[in-house]
PDB file of N, CA and C in Angstrom:
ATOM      1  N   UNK A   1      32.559 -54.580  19.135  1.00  0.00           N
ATOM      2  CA  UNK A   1      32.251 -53.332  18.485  1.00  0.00           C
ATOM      3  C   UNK A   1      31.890 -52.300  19.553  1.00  0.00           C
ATOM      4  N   UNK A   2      32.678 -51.297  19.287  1.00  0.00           N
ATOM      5  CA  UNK A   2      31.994 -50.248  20.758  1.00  0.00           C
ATOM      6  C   UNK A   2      31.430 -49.218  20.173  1.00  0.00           C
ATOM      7  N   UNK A   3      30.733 -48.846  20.928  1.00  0.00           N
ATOM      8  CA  UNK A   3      29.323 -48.111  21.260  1.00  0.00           C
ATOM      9  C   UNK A   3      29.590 -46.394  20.907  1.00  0.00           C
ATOM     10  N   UNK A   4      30.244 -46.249  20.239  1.00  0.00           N
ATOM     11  CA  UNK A   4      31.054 -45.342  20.212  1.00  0.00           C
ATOM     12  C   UNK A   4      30.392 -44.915  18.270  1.00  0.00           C
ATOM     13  N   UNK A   5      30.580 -42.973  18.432  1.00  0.00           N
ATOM     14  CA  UNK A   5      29.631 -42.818  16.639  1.00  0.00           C
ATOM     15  C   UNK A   5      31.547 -42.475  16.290  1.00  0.00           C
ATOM     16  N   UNK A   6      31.327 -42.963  15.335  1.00  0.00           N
ATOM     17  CA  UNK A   6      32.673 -42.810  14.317  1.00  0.00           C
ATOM     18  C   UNK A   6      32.848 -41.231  13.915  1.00  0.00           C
ATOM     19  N   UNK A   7      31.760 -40.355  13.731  1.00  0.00           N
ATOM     20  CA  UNK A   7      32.129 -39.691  13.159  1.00  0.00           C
ATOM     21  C   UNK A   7      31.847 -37.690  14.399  1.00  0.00           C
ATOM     22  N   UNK A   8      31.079 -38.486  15.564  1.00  0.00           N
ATOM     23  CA  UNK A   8      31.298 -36.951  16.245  1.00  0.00           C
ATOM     24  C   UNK A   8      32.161 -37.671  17.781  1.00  0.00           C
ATOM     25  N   UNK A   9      32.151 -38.589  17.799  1.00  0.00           N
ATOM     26  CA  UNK A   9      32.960 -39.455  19.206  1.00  0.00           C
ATOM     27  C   UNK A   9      31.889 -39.685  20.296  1.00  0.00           C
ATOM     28  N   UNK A  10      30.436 -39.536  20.025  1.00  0.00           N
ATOM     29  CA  UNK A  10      29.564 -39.693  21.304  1.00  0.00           C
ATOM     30  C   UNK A  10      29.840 -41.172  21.632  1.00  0.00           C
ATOM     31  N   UNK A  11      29.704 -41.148  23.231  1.00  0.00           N
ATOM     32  CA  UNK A  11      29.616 -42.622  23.304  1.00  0.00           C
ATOM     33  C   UNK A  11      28.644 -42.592  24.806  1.00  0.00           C
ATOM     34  N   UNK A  12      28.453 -44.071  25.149  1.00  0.00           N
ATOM     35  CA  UNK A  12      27.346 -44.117  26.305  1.00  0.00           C
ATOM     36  C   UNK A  12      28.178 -42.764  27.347  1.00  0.00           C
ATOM     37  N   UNK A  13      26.676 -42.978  27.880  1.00  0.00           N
ATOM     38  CA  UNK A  13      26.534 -41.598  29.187  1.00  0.00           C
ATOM     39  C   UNK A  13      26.078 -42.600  30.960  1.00  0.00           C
ATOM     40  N   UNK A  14      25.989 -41.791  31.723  1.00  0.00           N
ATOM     41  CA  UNK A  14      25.672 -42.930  32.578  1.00  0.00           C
ATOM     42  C   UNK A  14      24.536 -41.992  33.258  1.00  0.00           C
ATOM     43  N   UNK A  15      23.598 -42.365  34.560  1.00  0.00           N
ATOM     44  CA  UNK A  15      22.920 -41.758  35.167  1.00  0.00           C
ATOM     45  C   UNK A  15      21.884 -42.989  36.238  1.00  0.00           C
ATOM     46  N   UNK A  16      21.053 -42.355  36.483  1.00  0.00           N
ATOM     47  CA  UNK A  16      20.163 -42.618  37.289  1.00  0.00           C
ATOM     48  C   UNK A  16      18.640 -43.386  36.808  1.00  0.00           C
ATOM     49  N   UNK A  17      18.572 -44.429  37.269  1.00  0.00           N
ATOM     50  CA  UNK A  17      16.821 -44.798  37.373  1.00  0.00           C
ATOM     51  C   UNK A  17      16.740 -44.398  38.710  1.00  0.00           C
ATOM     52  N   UNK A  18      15.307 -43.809  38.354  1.00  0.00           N
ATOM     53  CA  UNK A  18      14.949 -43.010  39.797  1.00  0.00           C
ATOM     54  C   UNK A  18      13.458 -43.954  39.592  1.00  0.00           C
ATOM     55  N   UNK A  19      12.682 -44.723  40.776  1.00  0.00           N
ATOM     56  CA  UNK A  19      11.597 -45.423  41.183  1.00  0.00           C
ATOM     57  C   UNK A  19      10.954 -44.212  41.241  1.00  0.00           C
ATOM     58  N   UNK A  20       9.340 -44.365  41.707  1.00  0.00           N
ATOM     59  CA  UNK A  20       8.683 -43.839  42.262  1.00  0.00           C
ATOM     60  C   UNK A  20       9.019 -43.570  43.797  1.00  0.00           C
ATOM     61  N   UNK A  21       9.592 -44.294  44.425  1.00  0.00           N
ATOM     62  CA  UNK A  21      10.007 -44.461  45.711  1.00  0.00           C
ATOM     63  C   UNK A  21      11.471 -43.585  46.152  1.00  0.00           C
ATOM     64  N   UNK A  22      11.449 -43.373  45.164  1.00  0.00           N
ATOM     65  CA  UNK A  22      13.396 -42.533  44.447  1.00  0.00           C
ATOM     66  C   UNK A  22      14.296 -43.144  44.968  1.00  0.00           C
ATOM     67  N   UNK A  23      13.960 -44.587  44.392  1.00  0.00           N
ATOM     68  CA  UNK A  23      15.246 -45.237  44.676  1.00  0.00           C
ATOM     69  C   UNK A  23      16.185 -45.088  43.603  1.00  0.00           C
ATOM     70  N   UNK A  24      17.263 -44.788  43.448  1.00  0.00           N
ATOM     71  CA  UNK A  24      18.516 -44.489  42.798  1.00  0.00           C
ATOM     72  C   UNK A  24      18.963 -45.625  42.369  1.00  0.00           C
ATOM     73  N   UNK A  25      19.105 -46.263  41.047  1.00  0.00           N
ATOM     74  CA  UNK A  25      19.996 -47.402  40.239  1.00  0.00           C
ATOM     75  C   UNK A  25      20.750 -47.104  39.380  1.00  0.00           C
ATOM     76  N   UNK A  26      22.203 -47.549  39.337  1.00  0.00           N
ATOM     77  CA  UNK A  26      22.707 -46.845  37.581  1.00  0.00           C
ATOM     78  C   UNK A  26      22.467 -47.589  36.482  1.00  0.00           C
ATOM     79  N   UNK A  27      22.609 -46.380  35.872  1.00  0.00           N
ATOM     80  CA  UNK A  27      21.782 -47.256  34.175  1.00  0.00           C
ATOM     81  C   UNK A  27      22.969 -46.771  33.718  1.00  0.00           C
ATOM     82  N   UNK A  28      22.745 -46.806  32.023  1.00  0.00           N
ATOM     83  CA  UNK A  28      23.719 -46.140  31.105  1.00  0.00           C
ATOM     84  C   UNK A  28      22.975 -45.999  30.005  1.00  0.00           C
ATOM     85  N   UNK A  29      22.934 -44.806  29.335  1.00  0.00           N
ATOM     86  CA  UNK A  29      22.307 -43.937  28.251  1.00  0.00           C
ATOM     87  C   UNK A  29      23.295 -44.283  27.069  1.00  0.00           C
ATOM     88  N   UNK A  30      22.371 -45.174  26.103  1.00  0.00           N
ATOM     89  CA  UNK A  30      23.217 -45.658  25.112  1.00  0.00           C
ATOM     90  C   UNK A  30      23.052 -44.447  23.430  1.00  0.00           C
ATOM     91  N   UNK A  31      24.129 -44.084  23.104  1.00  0.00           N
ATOM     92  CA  UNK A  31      23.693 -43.093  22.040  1.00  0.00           C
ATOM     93  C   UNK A  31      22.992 -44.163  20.997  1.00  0.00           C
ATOM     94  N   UNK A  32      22.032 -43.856  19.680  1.00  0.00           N
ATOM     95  CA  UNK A  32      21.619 -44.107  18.720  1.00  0.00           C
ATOM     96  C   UNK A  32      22.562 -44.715  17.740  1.00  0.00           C
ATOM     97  N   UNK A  33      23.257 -45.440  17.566  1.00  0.00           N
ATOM     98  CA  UNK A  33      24.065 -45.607  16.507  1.00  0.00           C
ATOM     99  C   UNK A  33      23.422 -46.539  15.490  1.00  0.00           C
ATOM    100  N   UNK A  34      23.688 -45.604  14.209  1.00  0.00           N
ATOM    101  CA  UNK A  34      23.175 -46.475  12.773  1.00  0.00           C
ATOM    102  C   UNK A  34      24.476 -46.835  11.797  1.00  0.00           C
ATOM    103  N   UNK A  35      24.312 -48.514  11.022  1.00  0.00           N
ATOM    104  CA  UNK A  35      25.293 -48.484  10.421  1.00  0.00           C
ATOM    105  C   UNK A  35      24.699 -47.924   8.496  1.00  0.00           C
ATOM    106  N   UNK A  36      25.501 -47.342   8.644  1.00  0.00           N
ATOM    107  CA  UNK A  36      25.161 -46.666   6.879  1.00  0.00           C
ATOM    108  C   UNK A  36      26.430 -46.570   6.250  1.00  0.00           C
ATOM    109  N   UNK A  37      25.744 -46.423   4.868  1.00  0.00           N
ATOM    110  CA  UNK A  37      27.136 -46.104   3.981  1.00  0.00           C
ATOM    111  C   UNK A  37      26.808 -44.509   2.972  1.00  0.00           C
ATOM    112  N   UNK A  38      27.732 -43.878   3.457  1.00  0.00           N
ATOM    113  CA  UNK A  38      28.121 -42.271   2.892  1.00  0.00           C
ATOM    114  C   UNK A  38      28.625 -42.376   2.014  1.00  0.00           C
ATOM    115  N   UNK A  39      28.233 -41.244   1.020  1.00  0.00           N
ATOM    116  CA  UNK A  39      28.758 -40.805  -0.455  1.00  0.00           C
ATOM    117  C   UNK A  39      29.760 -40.025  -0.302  1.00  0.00           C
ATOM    118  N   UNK A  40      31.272 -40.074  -1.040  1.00  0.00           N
ATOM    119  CA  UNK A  40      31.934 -39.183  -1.467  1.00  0.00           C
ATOM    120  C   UNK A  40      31.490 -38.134  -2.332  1.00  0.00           C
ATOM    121  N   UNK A  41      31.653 -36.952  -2.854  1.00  0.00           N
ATOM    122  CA  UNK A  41      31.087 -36.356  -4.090  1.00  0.00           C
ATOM    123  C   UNK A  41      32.516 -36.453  -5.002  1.00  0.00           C
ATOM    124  N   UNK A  42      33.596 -36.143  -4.087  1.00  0.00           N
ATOM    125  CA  UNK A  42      35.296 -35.651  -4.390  1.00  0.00           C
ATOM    126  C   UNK A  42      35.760 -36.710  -4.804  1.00  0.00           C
ATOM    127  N   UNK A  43      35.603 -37.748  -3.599  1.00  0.00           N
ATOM    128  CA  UNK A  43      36.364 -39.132  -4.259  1.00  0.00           C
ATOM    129  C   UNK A  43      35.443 -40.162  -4.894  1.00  0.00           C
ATOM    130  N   UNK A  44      34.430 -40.077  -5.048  1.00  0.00           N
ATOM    131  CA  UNK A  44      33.516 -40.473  -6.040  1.00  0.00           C
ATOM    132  C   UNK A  44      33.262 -42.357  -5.549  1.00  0.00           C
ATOM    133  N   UNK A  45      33.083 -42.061  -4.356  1.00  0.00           N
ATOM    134  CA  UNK A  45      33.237 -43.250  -4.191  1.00  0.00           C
ATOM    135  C   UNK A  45      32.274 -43.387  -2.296  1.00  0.00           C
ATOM    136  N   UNK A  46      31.888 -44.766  -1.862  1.00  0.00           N
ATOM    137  CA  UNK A  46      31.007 -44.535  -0.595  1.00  0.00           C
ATOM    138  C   UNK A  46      32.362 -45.329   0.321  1.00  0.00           C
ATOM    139  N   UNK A  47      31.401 -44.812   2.001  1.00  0.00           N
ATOM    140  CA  UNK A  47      32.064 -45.356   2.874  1.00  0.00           C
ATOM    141  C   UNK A  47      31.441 -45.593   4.045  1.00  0.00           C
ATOM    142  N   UNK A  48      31.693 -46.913   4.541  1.00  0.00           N
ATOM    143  CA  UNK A  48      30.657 -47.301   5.687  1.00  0.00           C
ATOM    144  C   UNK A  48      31.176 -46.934   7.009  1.00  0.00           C
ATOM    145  N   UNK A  49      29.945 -46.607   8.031  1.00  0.00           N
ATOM    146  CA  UNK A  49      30.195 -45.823   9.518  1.00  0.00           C
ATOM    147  C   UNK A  49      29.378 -46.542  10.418  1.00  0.00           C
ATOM    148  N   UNK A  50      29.566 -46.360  11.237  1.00  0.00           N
ATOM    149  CA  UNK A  50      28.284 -46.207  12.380  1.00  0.00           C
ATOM    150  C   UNK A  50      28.664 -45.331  12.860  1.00  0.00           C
ATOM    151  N   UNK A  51      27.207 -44.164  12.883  1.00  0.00           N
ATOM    152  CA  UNK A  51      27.450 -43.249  13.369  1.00  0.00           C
ATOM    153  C   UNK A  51      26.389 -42.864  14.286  1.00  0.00           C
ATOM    154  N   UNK A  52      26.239 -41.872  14.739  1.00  0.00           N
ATOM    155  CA  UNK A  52      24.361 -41.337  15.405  1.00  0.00           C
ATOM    156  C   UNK A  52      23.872 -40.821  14.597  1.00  0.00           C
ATOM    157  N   UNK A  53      22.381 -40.908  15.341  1.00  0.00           N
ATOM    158  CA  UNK A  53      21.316 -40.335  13.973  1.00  0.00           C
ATOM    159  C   UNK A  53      21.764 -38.409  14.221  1.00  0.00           C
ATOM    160  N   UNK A  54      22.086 -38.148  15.549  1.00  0.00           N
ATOM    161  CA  UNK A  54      22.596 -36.774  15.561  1.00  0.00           C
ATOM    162  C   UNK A  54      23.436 -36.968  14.826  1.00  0.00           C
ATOM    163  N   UNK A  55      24.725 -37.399  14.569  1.00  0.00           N
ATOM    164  CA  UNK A  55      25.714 -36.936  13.353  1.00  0.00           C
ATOM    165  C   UNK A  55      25.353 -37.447  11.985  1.00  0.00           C
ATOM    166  N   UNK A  56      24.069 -38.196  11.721  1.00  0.00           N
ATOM    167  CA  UNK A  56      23.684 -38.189  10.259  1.00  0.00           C
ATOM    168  C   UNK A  56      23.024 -36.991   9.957  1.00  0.00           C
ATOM    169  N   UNK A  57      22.038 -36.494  10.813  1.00  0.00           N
ATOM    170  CA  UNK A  57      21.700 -35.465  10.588  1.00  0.00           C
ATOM    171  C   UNK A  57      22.469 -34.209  10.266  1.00  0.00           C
ATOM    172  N   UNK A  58      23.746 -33.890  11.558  1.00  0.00           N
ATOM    173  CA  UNK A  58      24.555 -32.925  10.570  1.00  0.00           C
ATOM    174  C   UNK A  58      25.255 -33.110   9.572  1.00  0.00           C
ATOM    175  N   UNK A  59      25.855 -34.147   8.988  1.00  0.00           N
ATOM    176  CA  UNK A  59      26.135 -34.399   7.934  1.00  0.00           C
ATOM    177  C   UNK A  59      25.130 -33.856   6.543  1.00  0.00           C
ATOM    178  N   UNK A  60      23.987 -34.316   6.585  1.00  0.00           N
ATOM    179  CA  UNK A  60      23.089 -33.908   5.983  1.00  0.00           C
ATOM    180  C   UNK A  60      22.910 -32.749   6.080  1.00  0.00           C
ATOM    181  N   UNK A  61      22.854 -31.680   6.863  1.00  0.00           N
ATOM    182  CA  UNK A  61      23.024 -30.207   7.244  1.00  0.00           C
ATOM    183  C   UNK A  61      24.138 -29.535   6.617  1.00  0.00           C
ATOM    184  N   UNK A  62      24.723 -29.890   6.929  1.00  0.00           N
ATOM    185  CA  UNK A  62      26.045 -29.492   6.617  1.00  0.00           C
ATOM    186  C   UNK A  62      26.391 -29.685   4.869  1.00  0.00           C
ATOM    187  N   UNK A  63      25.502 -30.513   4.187  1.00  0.00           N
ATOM    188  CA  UNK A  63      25.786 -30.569   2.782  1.00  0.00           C
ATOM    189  C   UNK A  63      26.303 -32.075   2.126  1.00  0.00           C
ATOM    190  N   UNK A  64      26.798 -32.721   3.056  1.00  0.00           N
ATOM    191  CA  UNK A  64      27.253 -34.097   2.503  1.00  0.00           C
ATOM    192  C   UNK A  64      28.842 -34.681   3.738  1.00  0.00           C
ATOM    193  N   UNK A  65      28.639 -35.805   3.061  1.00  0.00           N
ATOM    194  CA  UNK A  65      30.377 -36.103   3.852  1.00  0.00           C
ATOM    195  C   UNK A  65      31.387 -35.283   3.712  1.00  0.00           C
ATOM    196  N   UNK A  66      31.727 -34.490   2.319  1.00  0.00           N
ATOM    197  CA  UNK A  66      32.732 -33.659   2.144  1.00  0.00           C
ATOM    198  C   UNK A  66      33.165 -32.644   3.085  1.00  0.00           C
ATOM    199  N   UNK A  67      31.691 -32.014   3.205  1.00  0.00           N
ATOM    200  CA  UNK A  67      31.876 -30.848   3.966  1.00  0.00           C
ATOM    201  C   UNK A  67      31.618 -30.923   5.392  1.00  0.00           C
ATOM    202  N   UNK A  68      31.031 -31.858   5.710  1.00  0.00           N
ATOM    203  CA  UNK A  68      31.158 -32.422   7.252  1.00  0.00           C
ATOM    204  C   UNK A  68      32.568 -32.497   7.652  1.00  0.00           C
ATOM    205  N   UNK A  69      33.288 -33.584   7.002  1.00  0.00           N
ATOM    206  CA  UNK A  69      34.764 -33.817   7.001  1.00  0.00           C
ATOM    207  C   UNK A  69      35.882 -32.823   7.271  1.00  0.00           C
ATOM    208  N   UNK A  70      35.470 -31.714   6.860  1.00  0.00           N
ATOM    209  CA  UNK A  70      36.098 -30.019   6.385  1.00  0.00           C
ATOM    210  C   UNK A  70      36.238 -29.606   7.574  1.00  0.00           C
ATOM    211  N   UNK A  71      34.971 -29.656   8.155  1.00  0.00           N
ATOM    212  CA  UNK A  71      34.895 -28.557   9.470  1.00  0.00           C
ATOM    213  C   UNK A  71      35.116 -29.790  10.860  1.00  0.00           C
ATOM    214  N   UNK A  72      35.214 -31.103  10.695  1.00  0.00           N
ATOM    215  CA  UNK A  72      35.348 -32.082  11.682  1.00  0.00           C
ATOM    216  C   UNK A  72      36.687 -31.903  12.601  1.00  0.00           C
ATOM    217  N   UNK A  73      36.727 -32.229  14.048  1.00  0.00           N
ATOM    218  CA  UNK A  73      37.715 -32.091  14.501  1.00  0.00           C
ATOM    219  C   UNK A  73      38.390 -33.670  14.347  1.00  0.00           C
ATOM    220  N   UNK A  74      39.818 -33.844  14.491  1.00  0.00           N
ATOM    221  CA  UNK A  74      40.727 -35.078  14.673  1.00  0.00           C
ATOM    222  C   UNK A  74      40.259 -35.061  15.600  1.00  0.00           C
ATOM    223  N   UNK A  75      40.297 -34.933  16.797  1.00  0.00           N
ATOM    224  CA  UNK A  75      40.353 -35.672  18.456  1.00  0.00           C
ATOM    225  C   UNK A  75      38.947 -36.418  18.180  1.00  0.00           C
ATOM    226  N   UNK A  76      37.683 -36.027  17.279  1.00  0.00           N
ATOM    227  CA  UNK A  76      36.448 -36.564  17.385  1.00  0.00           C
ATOM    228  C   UNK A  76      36.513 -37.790  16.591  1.00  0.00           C
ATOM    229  N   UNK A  77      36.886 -38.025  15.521  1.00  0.00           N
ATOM    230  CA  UNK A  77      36.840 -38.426  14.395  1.00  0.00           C
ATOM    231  C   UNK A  77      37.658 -40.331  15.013  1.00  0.00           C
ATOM    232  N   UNK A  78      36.589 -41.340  14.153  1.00  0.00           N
ATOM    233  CA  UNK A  78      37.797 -42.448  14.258  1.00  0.00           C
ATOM    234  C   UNK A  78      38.843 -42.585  13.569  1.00  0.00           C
ATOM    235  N   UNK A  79      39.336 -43.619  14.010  1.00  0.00           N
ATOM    236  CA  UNK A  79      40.888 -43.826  12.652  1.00  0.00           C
ATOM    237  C   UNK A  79      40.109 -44.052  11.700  1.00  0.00           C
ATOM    238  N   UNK A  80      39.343 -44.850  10.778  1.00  0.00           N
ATOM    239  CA  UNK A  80      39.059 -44.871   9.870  1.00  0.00           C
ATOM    240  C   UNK A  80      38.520 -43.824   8.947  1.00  0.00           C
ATOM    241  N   UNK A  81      37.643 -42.921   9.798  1.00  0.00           N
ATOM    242  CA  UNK A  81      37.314 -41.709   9.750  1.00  0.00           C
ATOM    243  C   UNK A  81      38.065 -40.629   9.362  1.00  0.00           C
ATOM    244  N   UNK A  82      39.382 -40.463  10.161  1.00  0.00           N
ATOM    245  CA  UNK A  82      40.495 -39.772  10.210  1.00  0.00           C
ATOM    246  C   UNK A  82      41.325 -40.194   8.606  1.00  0.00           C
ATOM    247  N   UNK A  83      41.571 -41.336   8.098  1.00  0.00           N
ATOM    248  CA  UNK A  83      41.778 -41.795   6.698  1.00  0.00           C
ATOM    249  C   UNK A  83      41.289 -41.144   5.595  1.00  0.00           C
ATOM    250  N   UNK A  84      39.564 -41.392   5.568  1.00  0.00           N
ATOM    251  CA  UNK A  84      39.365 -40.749   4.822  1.00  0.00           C
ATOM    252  C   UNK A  84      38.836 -39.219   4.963  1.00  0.00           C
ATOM    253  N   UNK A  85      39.204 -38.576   6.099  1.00  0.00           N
ATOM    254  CA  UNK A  85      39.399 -37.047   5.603  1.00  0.00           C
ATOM    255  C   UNK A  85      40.557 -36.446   5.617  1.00  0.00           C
ATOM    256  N   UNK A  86      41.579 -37.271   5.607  1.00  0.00           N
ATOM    257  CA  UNK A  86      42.909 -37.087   4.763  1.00  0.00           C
ATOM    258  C   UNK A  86      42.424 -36.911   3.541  1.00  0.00           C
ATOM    259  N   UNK A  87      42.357 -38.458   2.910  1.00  0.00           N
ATOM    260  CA  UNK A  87      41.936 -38.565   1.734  1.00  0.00           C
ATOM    261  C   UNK A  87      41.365 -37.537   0.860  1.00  0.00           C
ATOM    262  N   UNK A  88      40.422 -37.132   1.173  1.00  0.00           N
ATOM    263  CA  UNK A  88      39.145 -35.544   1.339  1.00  0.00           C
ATOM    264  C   UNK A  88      39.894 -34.549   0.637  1.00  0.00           C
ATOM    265  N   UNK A  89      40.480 -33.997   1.871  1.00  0.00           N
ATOM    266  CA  UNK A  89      41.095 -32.987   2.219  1.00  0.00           C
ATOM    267  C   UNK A  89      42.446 -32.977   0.729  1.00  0.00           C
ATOM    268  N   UNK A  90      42.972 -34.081   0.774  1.00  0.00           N
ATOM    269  CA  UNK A  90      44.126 -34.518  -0.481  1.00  0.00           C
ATOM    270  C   UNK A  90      43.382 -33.901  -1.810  1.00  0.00           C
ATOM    271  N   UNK A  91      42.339 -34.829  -2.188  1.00  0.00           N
ATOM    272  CA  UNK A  91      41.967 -34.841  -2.906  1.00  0.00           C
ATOM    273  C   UNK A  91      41.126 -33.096  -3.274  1.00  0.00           C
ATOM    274  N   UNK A  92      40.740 -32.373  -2.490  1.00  0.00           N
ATOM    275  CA  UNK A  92      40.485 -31.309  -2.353  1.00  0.00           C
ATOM    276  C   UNK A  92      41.330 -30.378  -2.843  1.00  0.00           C
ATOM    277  N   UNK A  93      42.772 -30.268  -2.457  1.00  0.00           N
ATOM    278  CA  UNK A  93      43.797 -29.715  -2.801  1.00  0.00           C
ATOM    279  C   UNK A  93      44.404 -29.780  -3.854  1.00  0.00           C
ATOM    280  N   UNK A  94      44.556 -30.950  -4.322  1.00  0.00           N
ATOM    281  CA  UNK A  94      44.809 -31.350  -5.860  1.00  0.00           C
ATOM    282  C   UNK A  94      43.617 -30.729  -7.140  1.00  0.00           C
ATOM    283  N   UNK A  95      42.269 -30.133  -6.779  1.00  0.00           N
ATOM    284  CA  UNK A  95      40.870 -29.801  -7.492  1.00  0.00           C
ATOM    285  C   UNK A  95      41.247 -28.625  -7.409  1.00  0.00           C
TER     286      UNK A  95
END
C-alpha cells in the first residue's frame, strides 16, 4: 500500500535530522493518511479512501465529496478516485 493520499496526491517528503551537534541524517516526512469512507449525495451511495487529514478537511470545506470532486484536478486524483468523479460528474449531467 503506498503512502500516497488518494485524493490530493501528497506523498512522503524527505529532509534532515539535524542533532544538537548538527549532524545531518535523512529522514522522510510521512503525510497523515486516514482510511475513511465518503458519502456520495448524487450517487447516493459511500466510498472508501485513504486520504490526509489535509484533504479530509477540504473536502469538508469545500461541502462534501461532490463538490471536492468538481473542482479536483486528474493529474492529483487516483485511479479509483478518477472513476468515481467520472461517475460524479455523469451523474451530474444527467440531474
Amino acid at each position: 500500500m503506498s503512502r500516497r493520499c488518494e485524493l490530493t496526491g501528497k506523498g512522503p517528503m524527505t529532509g534532515n535530522n539535524v542533532s544538537h551537534a548538527n549532524n545531518k541524517t535523512k529522514r522522510r516526512f510521512l503525510p497523515n493518511l486516514q482510511d475513511v469512507t465518503l458519502q456520495s449525495d448524487i450517487l447516493g451511495r459511500s466510498f472508501k479512501f485513504r486520504v490526509s487529514s489535509a484533504a479530509l478537511r477540504t473536502v469538508d470545506h469545500r461541502g462534501g465529496l461532490d463538490q471536492f470532486m468538481a473542482k479536483a484536478k486528474d493529474i492529483e486524483l487516483s485511479a479509483d478516485a478518477l472513476k468515481v468523479k467520472k461517475d460524479i460528474l455523469k451523474a451530474q449531467a444527467s440531474a
